[in-house]
C-alpha atoms as a PDB file:
ATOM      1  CA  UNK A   1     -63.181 -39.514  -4.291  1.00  0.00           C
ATOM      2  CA  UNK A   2     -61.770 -35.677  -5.599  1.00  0.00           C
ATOM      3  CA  UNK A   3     -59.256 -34.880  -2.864  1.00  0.00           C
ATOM      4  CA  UNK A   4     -58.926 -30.246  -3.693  1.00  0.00           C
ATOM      5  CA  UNK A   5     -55.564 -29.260  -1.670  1.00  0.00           C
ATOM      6  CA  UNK A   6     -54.442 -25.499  -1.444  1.00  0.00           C
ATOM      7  CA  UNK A   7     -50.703 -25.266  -0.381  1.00  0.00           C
ATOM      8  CA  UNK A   8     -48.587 -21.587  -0.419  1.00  0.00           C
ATOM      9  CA  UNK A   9     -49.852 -19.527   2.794  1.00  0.00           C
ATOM     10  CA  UNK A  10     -48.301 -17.623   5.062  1.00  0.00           C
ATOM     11  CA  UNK A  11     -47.212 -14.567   6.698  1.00  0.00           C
ATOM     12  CA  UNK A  12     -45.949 -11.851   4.911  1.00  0.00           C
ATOM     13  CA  UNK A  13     -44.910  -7.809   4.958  1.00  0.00           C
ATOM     14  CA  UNK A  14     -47.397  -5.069   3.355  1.00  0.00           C
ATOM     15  CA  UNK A  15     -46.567  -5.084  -0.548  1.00  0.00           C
ATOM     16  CA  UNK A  16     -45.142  -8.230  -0.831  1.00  0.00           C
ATOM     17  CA  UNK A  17     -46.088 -11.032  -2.790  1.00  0.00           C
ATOM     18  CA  UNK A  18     -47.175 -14.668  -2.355  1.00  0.00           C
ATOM     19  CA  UNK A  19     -48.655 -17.745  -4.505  1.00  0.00           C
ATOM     20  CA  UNK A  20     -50.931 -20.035  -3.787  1.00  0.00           C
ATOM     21  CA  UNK A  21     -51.589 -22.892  -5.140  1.00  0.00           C
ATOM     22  CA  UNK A  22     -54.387 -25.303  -5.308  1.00  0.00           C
ATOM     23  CA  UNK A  23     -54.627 -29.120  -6.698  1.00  0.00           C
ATOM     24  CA  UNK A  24     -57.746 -30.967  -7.749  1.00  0.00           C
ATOM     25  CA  UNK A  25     -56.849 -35.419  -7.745  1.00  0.00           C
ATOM     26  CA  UNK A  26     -58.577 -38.658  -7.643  1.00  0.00           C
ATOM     27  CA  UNK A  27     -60.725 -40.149  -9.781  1.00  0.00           C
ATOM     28  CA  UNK A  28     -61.921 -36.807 -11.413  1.00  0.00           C
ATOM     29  CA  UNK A  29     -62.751 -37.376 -15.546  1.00  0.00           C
ATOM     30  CA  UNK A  30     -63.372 -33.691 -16.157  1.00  0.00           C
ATOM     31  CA  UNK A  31     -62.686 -29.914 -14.191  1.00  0.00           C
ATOM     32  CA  UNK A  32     -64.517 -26.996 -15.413  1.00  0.00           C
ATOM     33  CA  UNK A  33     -64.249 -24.070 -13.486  1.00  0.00           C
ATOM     34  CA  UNK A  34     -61.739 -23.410 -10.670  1.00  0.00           C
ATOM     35  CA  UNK A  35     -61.887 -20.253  -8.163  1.00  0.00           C
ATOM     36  CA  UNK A  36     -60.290 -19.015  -5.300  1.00  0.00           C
ATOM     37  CA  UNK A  37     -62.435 -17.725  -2.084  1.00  0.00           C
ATOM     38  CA  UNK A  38     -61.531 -16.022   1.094  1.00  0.00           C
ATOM     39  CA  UNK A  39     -62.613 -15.721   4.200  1.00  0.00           C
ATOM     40  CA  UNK A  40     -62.037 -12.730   6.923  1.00  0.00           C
ATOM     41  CA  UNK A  41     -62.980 -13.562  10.444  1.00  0.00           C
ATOM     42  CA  UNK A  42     -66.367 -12.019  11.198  1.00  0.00           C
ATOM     43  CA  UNK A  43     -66.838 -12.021   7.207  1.00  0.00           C
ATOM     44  CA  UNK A  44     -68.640 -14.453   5.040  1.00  0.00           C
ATOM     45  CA  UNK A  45     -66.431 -15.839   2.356  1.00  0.00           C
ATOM     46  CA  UNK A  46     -66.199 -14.095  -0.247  1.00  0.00           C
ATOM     47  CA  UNK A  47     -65.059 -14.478  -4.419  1.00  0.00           C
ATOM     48  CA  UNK A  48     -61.478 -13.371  -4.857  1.00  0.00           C
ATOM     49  CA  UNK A  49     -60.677 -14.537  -8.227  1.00  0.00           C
ATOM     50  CA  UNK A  50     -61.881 -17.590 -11.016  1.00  0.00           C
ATOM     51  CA  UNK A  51     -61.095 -19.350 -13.921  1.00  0.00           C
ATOM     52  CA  UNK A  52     -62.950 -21.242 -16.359  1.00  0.00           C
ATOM     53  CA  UNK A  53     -61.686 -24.545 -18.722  1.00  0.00           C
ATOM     54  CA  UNK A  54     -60.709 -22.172 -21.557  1.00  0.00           C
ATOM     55  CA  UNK A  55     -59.161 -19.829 -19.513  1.00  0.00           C
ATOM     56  CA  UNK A  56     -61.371 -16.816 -19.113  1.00  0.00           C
ATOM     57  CA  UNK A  57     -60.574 -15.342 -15.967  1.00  0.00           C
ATOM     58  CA  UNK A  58     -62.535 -12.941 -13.496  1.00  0.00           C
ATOM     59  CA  UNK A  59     -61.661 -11.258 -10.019  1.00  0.00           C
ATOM     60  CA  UNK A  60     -63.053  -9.008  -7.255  1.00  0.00           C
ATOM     61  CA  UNK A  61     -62.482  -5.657  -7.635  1.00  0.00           C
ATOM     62  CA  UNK A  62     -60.739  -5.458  -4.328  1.00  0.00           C
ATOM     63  CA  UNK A  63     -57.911  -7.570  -6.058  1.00  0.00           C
ATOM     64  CA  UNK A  64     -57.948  -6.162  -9.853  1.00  0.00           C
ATOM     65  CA  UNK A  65     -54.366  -5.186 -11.393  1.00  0.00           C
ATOM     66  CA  UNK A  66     -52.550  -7.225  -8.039  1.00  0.00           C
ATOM     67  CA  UNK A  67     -53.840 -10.765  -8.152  1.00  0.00           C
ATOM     68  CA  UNK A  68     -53.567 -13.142 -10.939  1.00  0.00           C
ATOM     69  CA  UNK A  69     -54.753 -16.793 -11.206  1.00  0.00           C
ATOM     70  CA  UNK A  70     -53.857 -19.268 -13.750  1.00  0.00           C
ATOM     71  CA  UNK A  71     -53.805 -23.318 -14.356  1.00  0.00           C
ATOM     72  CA  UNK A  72     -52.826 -26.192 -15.769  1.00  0.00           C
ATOM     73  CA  UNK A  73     -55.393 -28.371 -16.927  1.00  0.00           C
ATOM     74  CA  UNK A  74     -53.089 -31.014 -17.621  1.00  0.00           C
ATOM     75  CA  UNK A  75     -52.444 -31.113 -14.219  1.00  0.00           C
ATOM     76  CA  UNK A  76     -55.874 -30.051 -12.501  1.00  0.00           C
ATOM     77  CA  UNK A  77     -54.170 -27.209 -10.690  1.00  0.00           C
ATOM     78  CA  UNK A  78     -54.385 -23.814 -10.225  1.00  0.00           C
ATOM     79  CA  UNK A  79     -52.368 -20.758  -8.565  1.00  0.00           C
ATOM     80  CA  UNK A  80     -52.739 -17.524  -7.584  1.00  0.00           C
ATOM     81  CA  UNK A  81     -50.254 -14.987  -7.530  1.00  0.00           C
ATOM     82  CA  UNK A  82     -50.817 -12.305  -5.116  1.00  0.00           C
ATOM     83  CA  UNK A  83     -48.700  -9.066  -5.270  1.00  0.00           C
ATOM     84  CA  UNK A  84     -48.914  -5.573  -3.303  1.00  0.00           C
ATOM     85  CA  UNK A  85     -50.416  -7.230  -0.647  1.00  0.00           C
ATOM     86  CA  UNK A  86     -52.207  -5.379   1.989  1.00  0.00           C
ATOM     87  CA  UNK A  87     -53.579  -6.374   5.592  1.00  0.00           C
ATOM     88  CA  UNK A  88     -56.870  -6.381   4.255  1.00  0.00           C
ATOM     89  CA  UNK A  89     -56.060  -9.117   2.396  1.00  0.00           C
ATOM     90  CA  UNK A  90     -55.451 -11.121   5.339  1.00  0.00           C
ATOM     91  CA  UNK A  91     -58.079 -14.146   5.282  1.00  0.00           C
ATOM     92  CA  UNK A  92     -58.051 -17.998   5.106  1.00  0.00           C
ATOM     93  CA  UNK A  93     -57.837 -18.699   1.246  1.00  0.00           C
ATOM     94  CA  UNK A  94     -60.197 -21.343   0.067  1.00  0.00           C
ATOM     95  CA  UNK A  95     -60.173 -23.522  -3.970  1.00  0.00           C
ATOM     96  CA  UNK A  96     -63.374 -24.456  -5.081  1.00  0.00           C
ATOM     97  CA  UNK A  97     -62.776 -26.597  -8.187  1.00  0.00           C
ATOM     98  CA  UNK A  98     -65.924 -28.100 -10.177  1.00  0.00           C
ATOM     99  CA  UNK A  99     -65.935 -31.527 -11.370  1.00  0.00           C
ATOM    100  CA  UNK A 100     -66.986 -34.392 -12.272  1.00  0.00           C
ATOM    101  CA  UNK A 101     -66.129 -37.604 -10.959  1.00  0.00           C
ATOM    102  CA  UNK A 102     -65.461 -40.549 -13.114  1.00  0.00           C
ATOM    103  CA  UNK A 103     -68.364 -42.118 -13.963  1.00  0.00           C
ATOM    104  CA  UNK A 104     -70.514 -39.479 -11.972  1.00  0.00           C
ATOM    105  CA  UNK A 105     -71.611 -36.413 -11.778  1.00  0.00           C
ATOM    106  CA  UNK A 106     -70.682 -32.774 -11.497  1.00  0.00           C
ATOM    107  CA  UNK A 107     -69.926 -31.358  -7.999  1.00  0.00           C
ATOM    108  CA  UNK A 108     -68.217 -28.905  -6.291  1.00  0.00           C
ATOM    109  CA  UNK A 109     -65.277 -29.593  -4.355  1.00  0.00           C
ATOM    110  CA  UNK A 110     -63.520 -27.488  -1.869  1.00  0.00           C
ATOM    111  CA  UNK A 111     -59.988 -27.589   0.109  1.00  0.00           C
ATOM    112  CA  UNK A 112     -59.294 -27.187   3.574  1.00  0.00           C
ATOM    113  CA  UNK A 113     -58.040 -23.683   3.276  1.00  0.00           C
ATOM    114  CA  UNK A 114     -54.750 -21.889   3.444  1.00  0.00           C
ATOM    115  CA  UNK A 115     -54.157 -18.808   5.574  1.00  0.00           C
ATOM    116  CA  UNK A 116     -52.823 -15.627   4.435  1.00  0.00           C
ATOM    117  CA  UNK A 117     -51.571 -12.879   7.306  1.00  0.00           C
ATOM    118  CA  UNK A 118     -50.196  -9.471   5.933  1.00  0.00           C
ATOM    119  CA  UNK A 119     -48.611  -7.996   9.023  1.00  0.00           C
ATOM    120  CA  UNK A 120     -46.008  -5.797   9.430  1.00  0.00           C
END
């Protein structure tokens, strides 16, 4: 079993910041690529930021020069820190992590989600 947890959410004023953070556990032998989605109600969900093994990262425009994600592979975890937020960014936050199961195959794996609210 690969258990993906997200953790961090909450509410918080226009322009401040908040990390997330997401953890990947069981009986995993390998991650590869870990992103972060979101999901507005009424919207689909939607690529907010990723990282790959080696570190190369990518992100939605919408979130360019505010959000940054990281990880430890070590630890099969990942954050994402989240500054100058705006109401728009207000969504259920969602870690995808791929991976491969000991002994299996590759899969995708996601967490339950974590909510974000920017309210004033």
């Amino acid at each position: 079993q690969v258990h993906v947890v997200e953790s961090g959410g909450g509410l918080v004023q226009p322009g401040k910041s908040l990390r997330l953070s997401c953890a990947a556990s069981g009986s995993i032998e390998s991650v590869s690529a870990m992103e972060w989605f979101r999901q507005a109600p009424g919207n689909l969900r939607e690529l907010v930021a990723g990282i790959t093994h080696g570190g190369s990262t990518n992100y939605a425009e919408a979130v360019k020069g505010r959000f940054t994600i990281s990880r430890d592979n070590a630890k099969n975890t990942m954050t994402l820190q989240m500054n100058s937020l705006n109401p728009e960014d207000t969504a259920v936050y969602y870690c995808k992590a791929e991976a491969k199961k000991s002994g299996g195959t590759w899969d995708d794996y996601w967490g339950q989600g974590t909510q974000v609210t920017v309210s004033s």
